[in-house]
Protein backbone atom coordinates (compact mmCIF):
# COMPACT_ATOMS: atom_id res chain seq x y z
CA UNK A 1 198.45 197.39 109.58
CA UNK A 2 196.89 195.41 112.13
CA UNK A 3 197.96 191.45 112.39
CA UNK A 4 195.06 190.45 111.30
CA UNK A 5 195.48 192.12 108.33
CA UNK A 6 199.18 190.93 107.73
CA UNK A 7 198.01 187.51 107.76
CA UNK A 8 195.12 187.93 105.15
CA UNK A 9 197.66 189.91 102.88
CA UNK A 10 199.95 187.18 103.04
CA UNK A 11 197.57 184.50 102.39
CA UNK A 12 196.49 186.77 99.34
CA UNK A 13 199.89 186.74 98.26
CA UNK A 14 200.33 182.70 98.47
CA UNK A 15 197.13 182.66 96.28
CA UNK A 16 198.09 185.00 93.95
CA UNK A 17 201.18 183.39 93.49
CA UNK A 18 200.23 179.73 93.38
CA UNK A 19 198.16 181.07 90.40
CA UNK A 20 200.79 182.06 88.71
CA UNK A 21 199.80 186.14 89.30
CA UNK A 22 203.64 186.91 90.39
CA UNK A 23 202.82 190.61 89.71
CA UNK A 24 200.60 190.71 92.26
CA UNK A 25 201.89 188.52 94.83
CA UNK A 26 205.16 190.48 94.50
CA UNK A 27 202.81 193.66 95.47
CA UNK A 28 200.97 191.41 98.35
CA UNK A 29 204.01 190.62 99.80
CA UNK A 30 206.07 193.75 99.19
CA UNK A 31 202.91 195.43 101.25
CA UNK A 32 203.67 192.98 104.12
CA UNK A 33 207.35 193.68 103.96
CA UNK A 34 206.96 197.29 104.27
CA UNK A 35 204.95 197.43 107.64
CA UNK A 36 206.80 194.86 109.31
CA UNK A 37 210.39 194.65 107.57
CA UNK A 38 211.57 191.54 110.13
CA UNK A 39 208.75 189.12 108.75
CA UNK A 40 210.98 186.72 106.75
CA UNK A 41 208.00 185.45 105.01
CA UNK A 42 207.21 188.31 103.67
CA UNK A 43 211.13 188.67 102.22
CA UNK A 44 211.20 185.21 101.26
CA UNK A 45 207.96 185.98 99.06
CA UNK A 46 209.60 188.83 97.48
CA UNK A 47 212.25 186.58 96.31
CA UNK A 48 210.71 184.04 94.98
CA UNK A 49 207.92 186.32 93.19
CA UNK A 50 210.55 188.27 92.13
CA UNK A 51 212.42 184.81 90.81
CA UNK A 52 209.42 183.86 89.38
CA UNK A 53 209.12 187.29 86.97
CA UNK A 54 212.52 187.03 85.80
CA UNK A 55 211.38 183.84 84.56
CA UNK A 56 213.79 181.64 86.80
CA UNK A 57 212.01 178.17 86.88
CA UNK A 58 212.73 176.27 90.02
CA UNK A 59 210.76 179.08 91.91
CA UNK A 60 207.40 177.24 91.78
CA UNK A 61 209.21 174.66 93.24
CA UNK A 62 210.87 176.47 96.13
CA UNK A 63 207.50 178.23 96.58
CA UNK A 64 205.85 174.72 97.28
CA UNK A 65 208.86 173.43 99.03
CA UNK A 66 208.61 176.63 101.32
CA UNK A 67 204.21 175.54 101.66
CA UNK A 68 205.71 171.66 103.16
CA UNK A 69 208.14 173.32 105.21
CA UNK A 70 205.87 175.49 106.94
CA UNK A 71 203.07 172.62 107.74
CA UNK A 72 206.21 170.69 109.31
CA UNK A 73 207.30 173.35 111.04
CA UNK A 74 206.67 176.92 110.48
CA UNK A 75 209.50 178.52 112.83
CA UNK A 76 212.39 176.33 111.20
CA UNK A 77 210.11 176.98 107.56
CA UNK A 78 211.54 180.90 107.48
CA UNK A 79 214.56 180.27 108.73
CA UNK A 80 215.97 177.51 106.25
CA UNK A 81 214.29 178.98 103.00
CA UNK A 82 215.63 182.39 104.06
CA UNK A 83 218.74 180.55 104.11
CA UNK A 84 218.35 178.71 101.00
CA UNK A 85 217.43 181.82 98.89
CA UNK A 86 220.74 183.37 100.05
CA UNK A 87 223.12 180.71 99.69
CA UNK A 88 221.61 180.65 95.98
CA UNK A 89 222.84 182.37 92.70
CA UNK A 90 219.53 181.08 90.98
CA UNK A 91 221.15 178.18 88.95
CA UNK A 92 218.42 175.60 88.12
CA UNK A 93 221.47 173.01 89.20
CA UNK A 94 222.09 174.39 92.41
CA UNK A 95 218.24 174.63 93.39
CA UNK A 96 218.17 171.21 92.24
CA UNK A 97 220.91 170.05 94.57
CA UNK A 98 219.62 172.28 97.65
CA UNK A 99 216.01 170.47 97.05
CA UNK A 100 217.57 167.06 96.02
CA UNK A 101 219.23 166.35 99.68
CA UNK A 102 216.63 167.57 102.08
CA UNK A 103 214.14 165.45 100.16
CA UNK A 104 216.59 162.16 100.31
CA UNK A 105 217.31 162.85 104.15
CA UNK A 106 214.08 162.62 104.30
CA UNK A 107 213.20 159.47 101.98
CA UNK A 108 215.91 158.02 104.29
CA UNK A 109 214.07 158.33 107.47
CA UNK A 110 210.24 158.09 106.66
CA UNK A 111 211.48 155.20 104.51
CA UNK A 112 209.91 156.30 102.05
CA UNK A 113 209.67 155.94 98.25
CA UNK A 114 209.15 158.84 95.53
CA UNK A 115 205.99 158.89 93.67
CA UNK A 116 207.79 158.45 90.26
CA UNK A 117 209.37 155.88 91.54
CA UNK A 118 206.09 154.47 92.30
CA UNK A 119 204.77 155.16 89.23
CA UNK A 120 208.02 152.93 87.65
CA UNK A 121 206.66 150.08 90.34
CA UNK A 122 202.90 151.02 88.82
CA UNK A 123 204.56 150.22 85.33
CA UNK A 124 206.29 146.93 86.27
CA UNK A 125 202.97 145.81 87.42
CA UNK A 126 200.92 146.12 84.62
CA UNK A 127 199.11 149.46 86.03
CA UNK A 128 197.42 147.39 88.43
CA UNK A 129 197.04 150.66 91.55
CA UNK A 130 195.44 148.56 93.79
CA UNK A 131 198.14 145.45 93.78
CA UNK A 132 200.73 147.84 94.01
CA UNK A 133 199.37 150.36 96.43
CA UNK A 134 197.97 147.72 98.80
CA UNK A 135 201.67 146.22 98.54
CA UNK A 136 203.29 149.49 100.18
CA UNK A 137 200.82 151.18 101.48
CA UNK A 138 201.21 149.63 105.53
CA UNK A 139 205.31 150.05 105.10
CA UNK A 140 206.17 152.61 102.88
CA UNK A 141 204.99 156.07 102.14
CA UNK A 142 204.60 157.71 98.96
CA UNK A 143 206.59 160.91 99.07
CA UNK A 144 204.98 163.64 96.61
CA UNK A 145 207.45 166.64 95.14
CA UNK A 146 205.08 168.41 92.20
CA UNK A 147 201.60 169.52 92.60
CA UNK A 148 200.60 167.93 89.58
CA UNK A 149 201.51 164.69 91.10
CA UNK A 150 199.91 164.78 93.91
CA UNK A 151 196.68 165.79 91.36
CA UNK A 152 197.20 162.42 89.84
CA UNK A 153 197.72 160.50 92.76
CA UNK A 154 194.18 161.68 94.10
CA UNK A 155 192.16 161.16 90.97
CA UNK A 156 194.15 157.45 91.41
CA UNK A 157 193.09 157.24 95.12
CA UNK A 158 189.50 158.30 93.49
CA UNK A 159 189.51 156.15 90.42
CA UNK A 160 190.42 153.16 93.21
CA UNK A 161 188.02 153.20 95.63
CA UNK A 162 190.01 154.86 97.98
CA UNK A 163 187.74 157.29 98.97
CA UNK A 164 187.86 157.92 102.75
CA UNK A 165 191.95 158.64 102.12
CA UNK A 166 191.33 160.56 98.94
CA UNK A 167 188.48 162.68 100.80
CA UNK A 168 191.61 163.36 104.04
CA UNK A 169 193.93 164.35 101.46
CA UNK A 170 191.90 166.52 99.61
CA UNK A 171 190.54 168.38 102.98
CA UNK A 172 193.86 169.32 104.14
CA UNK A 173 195.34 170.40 100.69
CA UNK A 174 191.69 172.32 100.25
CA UNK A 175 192.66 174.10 103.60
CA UNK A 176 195.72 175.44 102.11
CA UNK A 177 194.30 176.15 98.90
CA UNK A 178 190.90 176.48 98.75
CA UNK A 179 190.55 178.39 95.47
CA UNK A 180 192.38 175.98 93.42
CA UNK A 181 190.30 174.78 90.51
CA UNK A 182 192.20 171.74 90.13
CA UNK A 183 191.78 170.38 93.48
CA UNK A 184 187.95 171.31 93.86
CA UNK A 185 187.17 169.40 90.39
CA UNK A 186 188.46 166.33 92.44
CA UNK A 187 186.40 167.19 95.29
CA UNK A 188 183.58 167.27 92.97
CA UNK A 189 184.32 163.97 91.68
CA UNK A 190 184.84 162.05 95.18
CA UNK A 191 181.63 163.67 96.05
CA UNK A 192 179.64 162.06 93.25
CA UNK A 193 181.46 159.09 94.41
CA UNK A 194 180.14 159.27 97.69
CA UNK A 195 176.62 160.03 96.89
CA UNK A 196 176.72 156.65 94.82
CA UNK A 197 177.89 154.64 97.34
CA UNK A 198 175.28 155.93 100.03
């Protein structure tokens, strides 16, 4: 299996799985394994495919906790989700906890806010996105945990006027996943956008 190759069965295996096909991303990535048994994310798809089949929940969200990790930095990426996966004994609680303190470290020093706690700001204000996202924008980022907030906070960004950020967003999460249906109906929609405005 040529490297090429490994890389395209890998990515394969991330689409299979972020579509919920953990069958076949368990194949994909048990292929990988196989021909080179020292790729860790290969192993670290395994688990979490194999996770996912037994029905353990909080392996969607390791999966796209493993997907931020890697953009930030893919060497450290393997090493602590390799980590993670063997310090756990697949309690919801403990994944919870290993997720919970990362993700405050890191509220901590982007000073940063999470998006339902935005969304509790949003509230207070009446539901008035603009006021409040204008507000924060400049100082405080917006720190996303769940794919299908980060859907909301785009067709928001859309909905807003917001359309140069809404287009960046949606180019770099299209990059990572550019079969998602979910993500290319917003496309779709900031596109007809666009066209109007022009």
């Amino acid at each position: 299996m040529s490297s090429i190759s490994k890389y395209k069965i890998l990515s394969e295996a991330k689409k299979y799985f972020s579509q919920s096909d953990y069958k076949k991303a368990l194949e994909k990535f048990a292929t990988v394994l196989q021909n080179y048994p020292n790729s860790k994310e290969a192993y670290n798809g395994v688990i979490l495919s194999e996770m996912a089949l037994s029905g353990e929940g909080g392996a969607e969200a390791l999966f796209d906790y493993y997907e931020v990790l890697k953009s930030e930095d893919r060497e450290s990426a393997d090493e602590i989700m390799s980590e993670i996966l063997e310090n756990m004994d697949g309690t919801l609680e403990e994944l919870s906890e290993v997720l919970t303190q990362p993700l405050k470290n890191r509220l901590e020093a982007e000073d940063g806010i999470l998006y339902e706690d935005f969304k509790k700001i949003l509230e207070a204000n009446g539901g008035d996105f603009k006021k409040v996202f204008d507000n924060i924008m400049f100082s405080t980022k917006v720190i996303i945990t769940k794919k299908e907030d980060f859907l909301e906070f785009l067709d928001m960004l859309i909905e807003n006027g917001y359309n140069e950020m809404a287009l960046n967003y949606l180019e770099n999460a299209l990059a990572l996943y550019p079969t998602d249906m979910a993500l290319r109906e917003l496309f779709k929609k900031l596109a007809k956008r666009l066209d109007v405005e022009d």
